[in-house]
Protein backbone atom coordinates (compact mmCIF):
# COMPACT_ATOMS: atom_id res chain seq x y z
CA UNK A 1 27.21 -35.96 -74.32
CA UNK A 2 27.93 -37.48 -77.70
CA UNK A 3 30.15 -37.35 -80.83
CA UNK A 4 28.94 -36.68 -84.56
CA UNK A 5 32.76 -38.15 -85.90
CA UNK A 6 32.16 -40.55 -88.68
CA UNK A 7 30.45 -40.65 -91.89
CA UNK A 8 27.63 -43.01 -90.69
CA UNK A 9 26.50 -40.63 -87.96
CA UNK A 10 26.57 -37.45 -90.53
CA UNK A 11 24.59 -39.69 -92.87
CA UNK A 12 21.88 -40.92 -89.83
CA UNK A 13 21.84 -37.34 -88.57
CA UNK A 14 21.06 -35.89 -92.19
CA UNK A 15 18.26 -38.57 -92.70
CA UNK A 16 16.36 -38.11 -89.77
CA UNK A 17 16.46 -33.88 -90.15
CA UNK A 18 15.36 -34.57 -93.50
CA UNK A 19 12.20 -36.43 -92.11
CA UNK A 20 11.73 -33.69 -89.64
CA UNK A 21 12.38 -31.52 -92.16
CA UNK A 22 8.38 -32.02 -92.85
CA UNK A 23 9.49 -31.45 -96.48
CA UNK A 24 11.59 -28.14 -95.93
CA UNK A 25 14.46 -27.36 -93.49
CA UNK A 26 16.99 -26.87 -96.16
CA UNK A 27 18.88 -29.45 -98.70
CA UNK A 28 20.42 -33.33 -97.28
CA UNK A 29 23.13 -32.57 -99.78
CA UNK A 30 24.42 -29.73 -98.19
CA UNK A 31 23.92 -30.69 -94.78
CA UNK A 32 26.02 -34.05 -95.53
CA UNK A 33 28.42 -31.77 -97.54
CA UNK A 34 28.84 -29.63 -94.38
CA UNK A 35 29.33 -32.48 -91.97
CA UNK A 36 31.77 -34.88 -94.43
CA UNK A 37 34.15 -31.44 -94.02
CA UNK A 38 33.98 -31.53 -90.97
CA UNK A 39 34.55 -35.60 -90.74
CA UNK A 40 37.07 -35.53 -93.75
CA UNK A 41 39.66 -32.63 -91.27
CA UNK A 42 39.99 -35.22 -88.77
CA UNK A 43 37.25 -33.05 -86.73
CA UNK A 44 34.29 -33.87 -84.60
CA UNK A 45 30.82 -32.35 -83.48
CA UNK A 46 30.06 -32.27 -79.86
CA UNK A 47 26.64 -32.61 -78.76
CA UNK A 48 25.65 -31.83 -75.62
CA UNK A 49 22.69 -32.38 -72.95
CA UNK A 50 21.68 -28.09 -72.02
CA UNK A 51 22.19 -29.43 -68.48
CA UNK A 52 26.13 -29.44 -69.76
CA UNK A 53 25.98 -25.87 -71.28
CA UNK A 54 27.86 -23.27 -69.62
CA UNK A 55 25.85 -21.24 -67.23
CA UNK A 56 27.99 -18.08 -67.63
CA UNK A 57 28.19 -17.91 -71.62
CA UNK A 58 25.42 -17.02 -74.71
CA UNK A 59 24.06 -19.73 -76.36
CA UNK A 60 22.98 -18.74 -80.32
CA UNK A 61 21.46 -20.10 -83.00
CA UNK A 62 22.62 -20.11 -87.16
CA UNK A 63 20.36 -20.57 -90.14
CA UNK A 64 19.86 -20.37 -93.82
CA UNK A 65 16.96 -18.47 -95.15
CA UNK A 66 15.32 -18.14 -98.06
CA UNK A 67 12.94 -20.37 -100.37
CA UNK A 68 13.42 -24.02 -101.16
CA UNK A 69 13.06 -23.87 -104.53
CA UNK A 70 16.24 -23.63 -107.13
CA UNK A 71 18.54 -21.26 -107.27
CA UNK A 72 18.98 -18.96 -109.79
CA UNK A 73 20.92 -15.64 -109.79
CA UNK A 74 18.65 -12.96 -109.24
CA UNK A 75 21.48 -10.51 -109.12
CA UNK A 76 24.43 -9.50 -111.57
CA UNK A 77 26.44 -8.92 -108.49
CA UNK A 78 28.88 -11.87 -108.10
CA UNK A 79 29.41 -13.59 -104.66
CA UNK A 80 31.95 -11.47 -102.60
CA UNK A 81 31.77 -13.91 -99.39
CA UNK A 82 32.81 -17.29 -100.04
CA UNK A 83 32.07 -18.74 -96.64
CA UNK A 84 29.22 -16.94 -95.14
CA UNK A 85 28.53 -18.99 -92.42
CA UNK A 86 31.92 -18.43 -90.93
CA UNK A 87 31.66 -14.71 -91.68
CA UNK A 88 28.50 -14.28 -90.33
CA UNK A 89 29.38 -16.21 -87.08
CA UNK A 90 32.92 -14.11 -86.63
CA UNK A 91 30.95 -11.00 -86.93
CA UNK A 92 28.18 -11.78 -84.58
CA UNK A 93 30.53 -12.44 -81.97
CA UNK A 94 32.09 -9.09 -82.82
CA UNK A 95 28.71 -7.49 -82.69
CA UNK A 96 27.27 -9.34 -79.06
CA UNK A 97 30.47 -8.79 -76.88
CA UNK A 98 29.93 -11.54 -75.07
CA UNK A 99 31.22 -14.49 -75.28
CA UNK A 100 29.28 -17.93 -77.47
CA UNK A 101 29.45 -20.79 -75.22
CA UNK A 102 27.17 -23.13 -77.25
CA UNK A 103 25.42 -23.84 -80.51
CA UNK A 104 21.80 -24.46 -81.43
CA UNK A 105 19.64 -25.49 -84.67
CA UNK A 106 17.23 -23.19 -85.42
CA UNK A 107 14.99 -26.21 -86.67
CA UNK A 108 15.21 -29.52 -87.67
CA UNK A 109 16.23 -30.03 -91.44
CA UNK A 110 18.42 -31.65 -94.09
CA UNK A 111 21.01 -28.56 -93.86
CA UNK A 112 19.75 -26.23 -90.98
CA UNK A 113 20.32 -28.50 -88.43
CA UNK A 114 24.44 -29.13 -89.46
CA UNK A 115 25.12 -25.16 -90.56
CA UNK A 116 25.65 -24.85 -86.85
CA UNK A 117 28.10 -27.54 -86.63
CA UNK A 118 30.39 -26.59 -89.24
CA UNK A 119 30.73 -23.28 -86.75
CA UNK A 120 30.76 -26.01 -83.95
CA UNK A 121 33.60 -27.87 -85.17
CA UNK A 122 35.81 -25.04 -86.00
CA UNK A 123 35.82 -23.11 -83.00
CA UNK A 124 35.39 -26.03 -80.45
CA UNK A 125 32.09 -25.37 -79.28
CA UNK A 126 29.59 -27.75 -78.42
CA UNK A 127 26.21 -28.00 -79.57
CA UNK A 128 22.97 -28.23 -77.55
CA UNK A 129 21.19 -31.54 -78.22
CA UNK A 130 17.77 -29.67 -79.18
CA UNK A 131 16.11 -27.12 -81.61
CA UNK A 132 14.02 -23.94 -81.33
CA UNK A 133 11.49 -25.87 -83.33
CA UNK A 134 11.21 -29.30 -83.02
CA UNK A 135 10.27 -29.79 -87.27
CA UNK A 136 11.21 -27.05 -89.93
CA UNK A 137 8.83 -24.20 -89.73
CA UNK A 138 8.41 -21.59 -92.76
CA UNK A 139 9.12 -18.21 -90.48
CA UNK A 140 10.73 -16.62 -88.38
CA UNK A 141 7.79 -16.11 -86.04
CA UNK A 142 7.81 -20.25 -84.93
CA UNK A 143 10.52 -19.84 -83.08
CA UNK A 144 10.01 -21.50 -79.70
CA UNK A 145 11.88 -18.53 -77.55
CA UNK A 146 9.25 -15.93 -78.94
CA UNK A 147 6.56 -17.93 -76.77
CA UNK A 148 8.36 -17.55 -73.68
CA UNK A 149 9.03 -13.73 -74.29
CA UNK A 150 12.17 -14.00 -76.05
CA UNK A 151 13.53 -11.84 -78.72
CA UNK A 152 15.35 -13.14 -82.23
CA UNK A 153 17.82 -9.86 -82.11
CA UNK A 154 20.38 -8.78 -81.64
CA UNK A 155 21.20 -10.45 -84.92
CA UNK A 156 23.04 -10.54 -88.40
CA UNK A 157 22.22 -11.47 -91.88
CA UNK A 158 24.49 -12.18 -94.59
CA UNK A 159 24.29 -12.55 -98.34
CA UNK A 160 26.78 -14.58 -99.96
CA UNK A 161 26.50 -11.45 -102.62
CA UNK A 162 27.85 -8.83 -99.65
CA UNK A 163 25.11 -7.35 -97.94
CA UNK A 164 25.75 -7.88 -94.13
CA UNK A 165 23.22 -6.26 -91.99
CA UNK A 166 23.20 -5.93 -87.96
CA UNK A 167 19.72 -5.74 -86.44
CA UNK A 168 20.45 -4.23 -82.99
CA UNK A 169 16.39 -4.37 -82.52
CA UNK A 170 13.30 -5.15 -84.63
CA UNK A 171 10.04 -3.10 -83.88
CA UNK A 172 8.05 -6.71 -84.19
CA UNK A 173 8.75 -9.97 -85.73
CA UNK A 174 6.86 -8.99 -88.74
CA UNK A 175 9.28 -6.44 -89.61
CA UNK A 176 11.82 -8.66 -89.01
CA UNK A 177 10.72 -11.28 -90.98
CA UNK A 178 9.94 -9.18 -93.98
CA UNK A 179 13.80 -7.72 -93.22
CA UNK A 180 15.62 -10.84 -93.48
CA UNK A 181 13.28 -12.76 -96.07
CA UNK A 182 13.95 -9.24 -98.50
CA UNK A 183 17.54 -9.54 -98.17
CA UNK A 184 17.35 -13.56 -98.82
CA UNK A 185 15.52 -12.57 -102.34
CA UNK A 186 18.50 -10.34 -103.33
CA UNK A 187 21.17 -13.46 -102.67
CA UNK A 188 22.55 -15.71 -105.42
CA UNK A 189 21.63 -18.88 -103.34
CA UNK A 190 22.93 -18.63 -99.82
CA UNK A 191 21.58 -15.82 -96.79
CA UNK A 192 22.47 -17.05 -93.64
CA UNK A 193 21.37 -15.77 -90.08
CA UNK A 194 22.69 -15.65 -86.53
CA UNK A 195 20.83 -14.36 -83.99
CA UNK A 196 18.64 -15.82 -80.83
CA UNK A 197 21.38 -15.01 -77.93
CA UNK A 198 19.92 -16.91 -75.19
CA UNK A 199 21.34 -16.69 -71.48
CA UNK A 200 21.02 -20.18 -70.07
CA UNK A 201 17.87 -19.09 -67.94
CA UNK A 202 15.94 -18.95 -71.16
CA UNK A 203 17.82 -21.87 -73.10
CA UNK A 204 16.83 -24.53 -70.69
CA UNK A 205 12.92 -23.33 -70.80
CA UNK A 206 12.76 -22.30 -74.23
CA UNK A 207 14.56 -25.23 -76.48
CA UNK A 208 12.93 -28.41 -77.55
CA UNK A 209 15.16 -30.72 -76.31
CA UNK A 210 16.77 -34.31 -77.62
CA UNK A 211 16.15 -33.47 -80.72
CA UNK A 212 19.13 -34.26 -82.42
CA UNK A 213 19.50 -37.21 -80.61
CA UNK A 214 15.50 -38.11 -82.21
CA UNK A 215 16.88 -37.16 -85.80
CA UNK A 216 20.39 -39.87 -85.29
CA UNK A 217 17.57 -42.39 -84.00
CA UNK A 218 14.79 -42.18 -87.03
CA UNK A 219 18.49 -42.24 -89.48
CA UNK A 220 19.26 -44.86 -87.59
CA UNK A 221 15.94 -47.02 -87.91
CA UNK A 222 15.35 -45.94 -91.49
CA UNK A 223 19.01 -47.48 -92.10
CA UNK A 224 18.53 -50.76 -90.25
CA UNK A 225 15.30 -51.38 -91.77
CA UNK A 226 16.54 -51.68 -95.03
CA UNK A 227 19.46 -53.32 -94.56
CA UNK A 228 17.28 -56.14 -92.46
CA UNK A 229 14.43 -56.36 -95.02
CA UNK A 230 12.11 -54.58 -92.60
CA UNK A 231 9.63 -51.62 -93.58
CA UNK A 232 11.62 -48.44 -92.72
CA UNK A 233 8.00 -46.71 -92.57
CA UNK A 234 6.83 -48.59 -89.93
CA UNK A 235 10.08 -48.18 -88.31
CA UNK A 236 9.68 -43.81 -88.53
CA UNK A 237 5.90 -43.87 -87.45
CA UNK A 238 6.41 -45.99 -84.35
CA UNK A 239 9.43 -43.50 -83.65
CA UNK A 240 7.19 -40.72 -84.21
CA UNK A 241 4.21 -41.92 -82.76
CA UNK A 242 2.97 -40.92 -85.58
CA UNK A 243 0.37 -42.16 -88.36
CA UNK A 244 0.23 -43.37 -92.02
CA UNK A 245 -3.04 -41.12 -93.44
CA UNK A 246 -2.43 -42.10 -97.09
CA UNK A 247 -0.95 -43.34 -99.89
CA UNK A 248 -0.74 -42.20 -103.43
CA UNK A 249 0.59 -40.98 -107.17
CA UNK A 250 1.19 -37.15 -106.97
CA UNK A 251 -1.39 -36.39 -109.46
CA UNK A 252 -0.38 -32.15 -109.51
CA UNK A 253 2.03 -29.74 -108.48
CA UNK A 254 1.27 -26.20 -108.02
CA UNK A 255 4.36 -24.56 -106.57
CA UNK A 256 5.96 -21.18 -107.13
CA UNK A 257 8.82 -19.40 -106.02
CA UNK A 258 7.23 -16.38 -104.40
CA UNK A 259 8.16 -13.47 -102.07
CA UNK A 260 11.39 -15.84 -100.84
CA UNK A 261 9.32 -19.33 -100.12
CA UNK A 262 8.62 -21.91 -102.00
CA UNK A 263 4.50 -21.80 -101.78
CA UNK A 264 1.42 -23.56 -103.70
CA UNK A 265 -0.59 -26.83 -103.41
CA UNK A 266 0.34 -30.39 -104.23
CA UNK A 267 -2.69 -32.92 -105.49
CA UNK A 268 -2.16 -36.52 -104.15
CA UNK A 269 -4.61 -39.21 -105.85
CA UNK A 270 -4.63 -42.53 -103.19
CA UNK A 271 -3.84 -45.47 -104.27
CA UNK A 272 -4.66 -48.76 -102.76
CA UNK A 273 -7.22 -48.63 -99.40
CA UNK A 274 -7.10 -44.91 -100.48
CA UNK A 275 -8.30 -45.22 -104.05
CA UNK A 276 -10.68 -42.75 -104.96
CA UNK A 277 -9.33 -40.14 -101.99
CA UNK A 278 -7.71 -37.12 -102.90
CA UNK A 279 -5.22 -35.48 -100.52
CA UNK A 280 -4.11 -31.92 -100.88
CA UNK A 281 -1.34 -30.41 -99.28
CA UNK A 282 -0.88 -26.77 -99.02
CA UNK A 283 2.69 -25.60 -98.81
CA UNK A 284 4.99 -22.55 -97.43
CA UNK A 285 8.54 -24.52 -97.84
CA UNK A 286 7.06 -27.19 -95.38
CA UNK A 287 3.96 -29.05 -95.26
CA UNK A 288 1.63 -26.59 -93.40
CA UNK A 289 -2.16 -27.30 -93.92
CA UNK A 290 -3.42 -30.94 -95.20
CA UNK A 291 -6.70 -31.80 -96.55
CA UNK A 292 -8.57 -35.43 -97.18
CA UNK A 293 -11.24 -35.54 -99.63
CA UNK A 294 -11.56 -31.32 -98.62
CA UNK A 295 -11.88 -32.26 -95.17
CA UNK A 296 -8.48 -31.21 -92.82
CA UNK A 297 -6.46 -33.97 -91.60
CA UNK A 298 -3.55 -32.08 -90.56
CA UNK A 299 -3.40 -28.98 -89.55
CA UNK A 300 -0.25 -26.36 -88.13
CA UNK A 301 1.42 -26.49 -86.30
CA UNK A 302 1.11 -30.51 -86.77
CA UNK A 303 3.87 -32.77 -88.91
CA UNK A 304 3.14 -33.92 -92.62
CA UNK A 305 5.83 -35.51 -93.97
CA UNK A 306 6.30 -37.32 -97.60
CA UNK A 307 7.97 -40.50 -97.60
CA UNK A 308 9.05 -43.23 -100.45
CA UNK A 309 8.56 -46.72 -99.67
CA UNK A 310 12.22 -46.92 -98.34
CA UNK A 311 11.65 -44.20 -96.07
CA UNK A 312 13.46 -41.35 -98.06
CA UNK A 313 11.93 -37.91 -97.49
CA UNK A 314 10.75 -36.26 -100.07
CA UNK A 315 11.80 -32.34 -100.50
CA UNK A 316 8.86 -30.09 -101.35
CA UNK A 317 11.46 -28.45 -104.16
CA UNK A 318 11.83 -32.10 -105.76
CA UNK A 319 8.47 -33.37 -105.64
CA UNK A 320 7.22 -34.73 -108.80
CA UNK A 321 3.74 -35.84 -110.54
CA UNK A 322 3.77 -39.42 -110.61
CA UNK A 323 5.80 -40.18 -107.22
CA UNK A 324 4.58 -42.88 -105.74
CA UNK A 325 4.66 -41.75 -102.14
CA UNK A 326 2.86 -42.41 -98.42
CA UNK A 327 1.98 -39.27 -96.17
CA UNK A 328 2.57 -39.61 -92.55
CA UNK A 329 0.87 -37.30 -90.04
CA UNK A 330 2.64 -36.61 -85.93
CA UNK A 331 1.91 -34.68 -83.11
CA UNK A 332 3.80 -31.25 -82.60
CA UNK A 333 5.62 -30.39 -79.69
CA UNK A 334 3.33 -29.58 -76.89
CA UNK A 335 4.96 -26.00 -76.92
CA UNK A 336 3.08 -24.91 -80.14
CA UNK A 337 -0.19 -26.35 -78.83
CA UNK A 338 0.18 -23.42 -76.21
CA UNK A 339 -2.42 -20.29 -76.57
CA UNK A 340 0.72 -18.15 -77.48
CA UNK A 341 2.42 -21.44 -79.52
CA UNK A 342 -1.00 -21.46 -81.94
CA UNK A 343 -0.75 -17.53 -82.40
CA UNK A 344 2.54 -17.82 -84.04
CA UNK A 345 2.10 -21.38 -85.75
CA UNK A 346 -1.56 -22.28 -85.94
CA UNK A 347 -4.33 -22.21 -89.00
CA UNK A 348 -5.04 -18.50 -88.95
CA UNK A 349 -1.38 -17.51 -88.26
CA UNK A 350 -1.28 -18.53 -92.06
CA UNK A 351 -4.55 -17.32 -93.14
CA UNK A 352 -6.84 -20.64 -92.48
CA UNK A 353 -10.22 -19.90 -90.95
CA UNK A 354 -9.85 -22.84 -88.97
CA UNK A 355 -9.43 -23.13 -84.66
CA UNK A 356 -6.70 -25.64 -84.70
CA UNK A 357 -7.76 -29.38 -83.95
CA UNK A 358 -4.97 -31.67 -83.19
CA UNK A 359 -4.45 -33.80 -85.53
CA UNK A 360 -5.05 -37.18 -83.49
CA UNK A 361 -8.21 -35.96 -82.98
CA UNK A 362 -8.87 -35.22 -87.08
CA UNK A 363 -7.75 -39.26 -87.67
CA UNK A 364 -10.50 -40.19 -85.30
CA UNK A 365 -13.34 -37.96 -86.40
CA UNK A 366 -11.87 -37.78 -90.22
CA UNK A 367 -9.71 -40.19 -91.06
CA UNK A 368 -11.22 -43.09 -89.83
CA UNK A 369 -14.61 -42.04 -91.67
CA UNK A 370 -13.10 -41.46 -94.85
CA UNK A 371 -11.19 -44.55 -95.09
CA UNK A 372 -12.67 -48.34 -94.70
């Protein structure tokens, strides 16, 4: 058990979702807006080891959803909710009828990893140290409970513009995806979810666990690296156990706000022992697919992350041609590298006619080809 109670742990904890983030997972502003609230009321965030959860109580999940591209209003309907995330919360507890005994991210990123503390904080309740992701993913389908049989409903969705929709059952995760990613179109910038109500059974085999505790660390690092004149690179990929596969000047964006997610291709020309490479990164909010020289070097449900030389992530919605940036590749949790893990987060989940290849094994047969 730990405390999230000063503005140096919001700011670690915001940092290293960011990097998990994998380029998505929602903005750092907002998630350090959310958590210097709670910080600036005198309040606290309790984190907690699932071992501590109570056995007798739900344990749910909260999320923003929607594309991570700018906000415009798509609407001439004017924002009737002013604090979703509370509203949602107070009317999912309505809706269950059983009591919330804990708090979980949805995934790892800049502001959907804090939403859940802001709840957190306000009504006591502790928060599991894990995620039902171990990155940000792009869907609802990479949800880790859906590979151990789980279901995402009951659940509700609110729009910051007034729609607030129950789901007392879905007919399949497709339908529920298109559902709540429809409703996240029609919003003037904020949709947030609750839903995942997990008895502890499932909790303790389903979540991805420490997490949290990972994202403080990498802030952390990243932090004391450049305040000690150390690379803060180095520091993330030895954290990560992870890989630098390139360096380079974003040459090209290609992204588009489309269907509620932020999708396209980004051209990376390498720079350096990569001069003359090309990198390509196909995105869905995160980094999904990679390519080196047309070849694939990462592939899903694998981490790509964009990093400036002082180890500041770089969000997919602010990336810019001429960024001098390094791409760093890590291994996913084991629990997507499952049969039913790869069916819900691998290549041809997103349309790739590739069998998925981790991606230590691409740096070996790839990678180490490609670059001398």
């Amino acid at each position: 058990m730990f405390r999230i109670k000063s503005l140096s742990d919001a700011e670690k904890l915001v940092l290293g979702s960011t990097i998990m983030g994998t380029g998505g997972g929602g903005s750092p502003e907002t998630g350090l807006k959310i958590l210097k609230e709670i910080i600036d009321r005198g309040e606290y965030v309790e984190v907690i080891d699932i071992g501590e959860a109570p056995r007798d109580k739900l344990i749910v999940t909260m999320y923003f959803i929607g594309s991570m591209a700018s906000k415009e209003k798509v609407t001439s309907i004017k924002n009737t909710i002013n604090d979703p995330i509370i509203y949602a919360f107070e009317k999912y507890s309505e809706f269950l009828g059983e009591e919330v005994g804990a708090l979980i991210p949805v995934e790892l990123g800049g502001s959907n990893t804090p939403i859940v503390m802001k709840i957190a904080s306000r009504l006591n309740l502790p928060v599991i140290d894990g995620d039902l992701a171990g990155r940000a993913v792009p869907e609802l389908h990479q949800c880790s409970v859906l590979v151990f049989g789980g279901k995402l409903s009951p659940s509700i969705i609110v729009t910051d513009t007034g729609n607030v929709v129950f789901v007392k059952e879905y007919a399949s995760i497709d339908d529920y995806e298109y559902l709540a990613r429809t409703l996240s179109t029609r919003s003037n910038g904020t949709t947030v979810i609750a839903d995942t109500p997990m008895s502890y059974e499932l909790a303790s085999k389903a979540i991805i666990k420490n997490t949290i505790s990972l994202c403080i660390k990498l802030g952390n690092e990243v932090i004391e690296a450049r305040n000690n004149g150390y690379d803060p690179v180095e520091r993330i990929i030895k954290v990560l156990n992870g890989w630098i596969i390139f360096e380079g000047i974003v040459k090209k964006t290609m992204l588009e706000d489309k269907n509620g997610f932020l999708t396209g291709e980004i051209i990376l020309e390498g720079i350096r022992k990569y001069k003359g490479h090309i990198l390509k990164s196909w995105i869905k909010n995160e980094h999904i697919m990679v390519w080196l020289d047309n070849q694939p070097i990462v592939m899903p449900p694998d981490l790509f992350i964009l990093l400036e030389k002082d180890g500041t992530p770089v969000i997919n919605s602010k990336i810019k041609p001429g960024m001098h940036v390094l791409g760093i590749a890590a291994k996913a949790p084991s629990i997507w590298r499952t049969p039913k893990g790869l069916e819900l987060f691998g290549p041809r989940h997103f349309g790739f006619n590739y069998d998925y290849i981790p991606v230590e094994e691409l740096i070996t047969s790839v990678l180490k080809k490609l670059i001398k």
